[in-house]
Protein backbone atom coordinates (compact mmCIF):
# COMPACT_ATOMS: atom_id res chain seq x y z
CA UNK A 1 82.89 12.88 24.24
CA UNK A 2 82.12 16.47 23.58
CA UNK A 3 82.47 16.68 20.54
CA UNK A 4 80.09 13.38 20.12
CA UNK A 5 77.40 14.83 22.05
CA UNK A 6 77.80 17.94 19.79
CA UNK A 7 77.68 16.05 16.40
CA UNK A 8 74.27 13.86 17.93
CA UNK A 9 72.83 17.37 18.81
CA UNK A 10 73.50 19.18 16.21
CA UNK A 11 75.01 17.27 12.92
CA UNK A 12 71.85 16.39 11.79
CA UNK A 13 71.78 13.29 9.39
CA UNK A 14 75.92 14.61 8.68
CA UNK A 15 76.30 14.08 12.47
CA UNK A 16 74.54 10.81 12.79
CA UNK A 17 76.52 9.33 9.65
CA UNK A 18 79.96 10.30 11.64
CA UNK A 19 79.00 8.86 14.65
CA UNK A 20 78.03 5.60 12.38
CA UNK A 21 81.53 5.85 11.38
CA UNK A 22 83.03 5.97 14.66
CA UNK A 23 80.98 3.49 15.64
CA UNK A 24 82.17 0.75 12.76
CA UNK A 25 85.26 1.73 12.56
CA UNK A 26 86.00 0.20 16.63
CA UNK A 27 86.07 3.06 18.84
CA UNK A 28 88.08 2.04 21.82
CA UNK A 29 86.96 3.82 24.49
CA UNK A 30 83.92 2.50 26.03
CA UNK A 31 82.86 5.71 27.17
CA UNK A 32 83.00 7.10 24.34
CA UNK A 33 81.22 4.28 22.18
CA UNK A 34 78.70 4.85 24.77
CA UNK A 35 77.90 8.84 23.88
CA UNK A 36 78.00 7.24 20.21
CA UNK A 37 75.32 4.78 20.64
CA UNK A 38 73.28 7.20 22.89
CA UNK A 39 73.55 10.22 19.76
CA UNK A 40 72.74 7.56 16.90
CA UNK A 41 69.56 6.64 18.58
CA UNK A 42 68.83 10.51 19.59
CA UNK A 43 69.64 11.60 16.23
CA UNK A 44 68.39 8.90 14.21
CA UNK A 45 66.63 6.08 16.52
CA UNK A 46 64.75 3.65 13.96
CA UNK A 47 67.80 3.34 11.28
CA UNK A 48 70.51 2.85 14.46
CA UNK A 49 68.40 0.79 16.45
CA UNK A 50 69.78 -2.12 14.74
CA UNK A 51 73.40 -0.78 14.78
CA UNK A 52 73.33 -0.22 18.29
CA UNK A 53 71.68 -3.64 18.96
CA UNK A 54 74.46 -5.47 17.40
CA UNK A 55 76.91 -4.62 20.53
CA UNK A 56 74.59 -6.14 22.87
CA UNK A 57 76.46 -9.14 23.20
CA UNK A 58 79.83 -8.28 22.54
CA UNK A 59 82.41 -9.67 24.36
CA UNK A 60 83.87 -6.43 26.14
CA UNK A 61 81.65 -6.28 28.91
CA UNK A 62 81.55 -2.63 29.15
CA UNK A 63 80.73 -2.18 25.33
CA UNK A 64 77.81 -4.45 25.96
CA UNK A 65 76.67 -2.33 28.69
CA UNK A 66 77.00 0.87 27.34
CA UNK A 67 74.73 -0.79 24.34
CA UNK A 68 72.42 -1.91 26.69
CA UNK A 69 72.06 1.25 28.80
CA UNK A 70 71.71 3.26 25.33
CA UNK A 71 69.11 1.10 24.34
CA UNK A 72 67.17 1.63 27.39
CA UNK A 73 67.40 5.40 27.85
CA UNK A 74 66.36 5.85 24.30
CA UNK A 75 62.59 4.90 25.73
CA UNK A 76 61.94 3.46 22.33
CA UNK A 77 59.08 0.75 21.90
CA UNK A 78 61.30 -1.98 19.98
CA UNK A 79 64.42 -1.70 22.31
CA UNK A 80 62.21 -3.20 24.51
CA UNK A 81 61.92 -5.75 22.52
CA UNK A 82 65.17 -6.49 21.95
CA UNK A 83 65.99 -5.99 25.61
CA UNK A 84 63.33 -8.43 26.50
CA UNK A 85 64.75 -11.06 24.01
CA UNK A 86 68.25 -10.53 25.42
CA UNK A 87 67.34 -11.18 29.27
CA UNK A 88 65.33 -14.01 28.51
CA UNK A 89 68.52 -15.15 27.23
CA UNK A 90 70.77 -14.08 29.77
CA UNK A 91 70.73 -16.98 32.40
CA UNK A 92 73.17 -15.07 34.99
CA UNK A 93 76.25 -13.22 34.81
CA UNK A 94 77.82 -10.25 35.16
CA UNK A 95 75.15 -8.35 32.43
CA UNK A 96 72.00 -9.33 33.72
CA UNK A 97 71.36 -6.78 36.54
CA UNK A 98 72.52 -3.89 33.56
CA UNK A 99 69.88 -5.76 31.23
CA UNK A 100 67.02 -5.63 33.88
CA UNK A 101 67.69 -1.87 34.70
CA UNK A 102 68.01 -1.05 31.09
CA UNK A 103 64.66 -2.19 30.49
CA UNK A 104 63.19 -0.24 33.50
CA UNK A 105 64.89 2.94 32.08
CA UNK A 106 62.69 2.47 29.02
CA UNK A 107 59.86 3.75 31.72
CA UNK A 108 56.61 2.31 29.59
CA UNK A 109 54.08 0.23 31.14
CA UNK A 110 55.06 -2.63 29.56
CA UNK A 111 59.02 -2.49 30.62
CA UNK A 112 57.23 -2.27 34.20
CA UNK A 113 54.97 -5.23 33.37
CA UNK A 114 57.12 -7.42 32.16
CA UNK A 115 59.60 -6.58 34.72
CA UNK A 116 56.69 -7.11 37.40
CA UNK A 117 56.03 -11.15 35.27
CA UNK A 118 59.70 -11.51 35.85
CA UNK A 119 59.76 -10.85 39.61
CA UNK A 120 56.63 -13.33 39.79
CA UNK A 121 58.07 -16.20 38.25
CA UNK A 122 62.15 -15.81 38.71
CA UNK A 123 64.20 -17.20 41.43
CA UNK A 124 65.20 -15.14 44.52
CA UNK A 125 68.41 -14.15 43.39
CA UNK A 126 67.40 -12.50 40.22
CA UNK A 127 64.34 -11.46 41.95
CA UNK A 128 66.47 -8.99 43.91
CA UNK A 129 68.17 -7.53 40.98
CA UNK A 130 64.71 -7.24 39.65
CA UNK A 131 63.65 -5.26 42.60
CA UNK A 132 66.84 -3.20 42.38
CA UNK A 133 65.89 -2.38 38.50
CA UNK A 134 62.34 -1.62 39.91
CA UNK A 135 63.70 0.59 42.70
CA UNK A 136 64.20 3.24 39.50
CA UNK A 137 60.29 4.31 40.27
CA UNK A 138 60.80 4.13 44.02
CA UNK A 139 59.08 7.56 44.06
CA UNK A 140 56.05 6.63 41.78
CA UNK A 141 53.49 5.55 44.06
CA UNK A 142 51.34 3.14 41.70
CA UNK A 143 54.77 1.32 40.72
CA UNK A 144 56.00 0.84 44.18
CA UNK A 145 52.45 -0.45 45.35
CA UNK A 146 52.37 -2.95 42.28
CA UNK A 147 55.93 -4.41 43.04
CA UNK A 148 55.37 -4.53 46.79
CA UNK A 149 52.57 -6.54 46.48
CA UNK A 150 54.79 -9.01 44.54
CA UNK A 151 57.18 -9.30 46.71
CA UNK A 152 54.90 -9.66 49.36
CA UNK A 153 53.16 -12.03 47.45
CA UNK A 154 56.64 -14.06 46.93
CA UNK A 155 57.09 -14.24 51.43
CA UNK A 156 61.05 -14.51 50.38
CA UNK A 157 62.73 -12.90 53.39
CA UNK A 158 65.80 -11.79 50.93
CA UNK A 159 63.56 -10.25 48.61
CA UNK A 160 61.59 -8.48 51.14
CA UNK A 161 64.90 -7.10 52.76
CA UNK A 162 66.03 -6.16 48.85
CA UNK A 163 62.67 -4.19 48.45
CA UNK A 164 62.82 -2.20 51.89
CA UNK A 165 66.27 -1.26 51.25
CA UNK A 166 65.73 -0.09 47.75
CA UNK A 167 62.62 1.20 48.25
């Protein structure tokens, strides 16, 4: 994983290529797939966006996290997008509370407004995995005030108890 991090940091467009490599060639490890898609989109985010957007569904759940949670610390504008597209497809399951955080960790305002159209609308269950995404700004005043007037807003005694405790 070292030696990934190096490459993304340093290995300039010779760096990104390997990683590529690595990538396509089925790295095993998720861990390590994980540094991979994390230095592509460092190192070269609008050609690896794709790339990287490919493993979102695969079928080894921790690949498809480690996708996901790339995707959503790279703060780009059009992983949103595709992170948006995958939880409106996600119905349940085990990937949707790693979707919902992975579009809070792309910290724009429209991650936290679409997040905040989510809460509105969804059902109580995923509302409190939408609070627990949220809960990522608990110490931004202006966030927290928006989402606890959703919740309040919602009068869901499960989602209220979700908030308090995350909050």
């Amino acid at each position: 994983m070292g030696a990934v991090r190096a490459l993304a940091l340093n290995g300039g467009s010779v760096g990104a290529l390997l990683l590529k490599l690595k990538v396509l060639t089925g790295e095993g490890e998720p861990d390590v797939l994980a540094e991979c898609f994390s230095g592509l989109l460092a190192a070269a985010p609008a050609r690896s966006l794709p790339l990287v957007a490919r493993f979102i569904d695969s079928e080894n759940t921790a690949v498809a996290e480690a996708a996901l949670l790339a995707l959503g610390s790279s703060r780009l504008a059009a992983a949103l997008d595709l992170l948006k597209t995958r939880c409106e497809r996600t119905a349940g399951g085990p990937l949707r509370q790693t979707v919902l955080l992975a579009i809070a960790m792309i910290r724009s305002e429209a991650a936290i407004d679409f997040l905040l159209a989510s809460l509105r609308e969804c059902t109580a269950i995923m509302a409190k995995e939408v609070v627990a995404a949220l809960a990522l700004f608990r110490n931004n005043e202006k966030v927290r005030s928006r989402v606890a007037s959703v919740v309040e807003g919602r009068n869901e005694k499960a989602v209220s108890e979700t908030f308090r405790r995350e909050f």
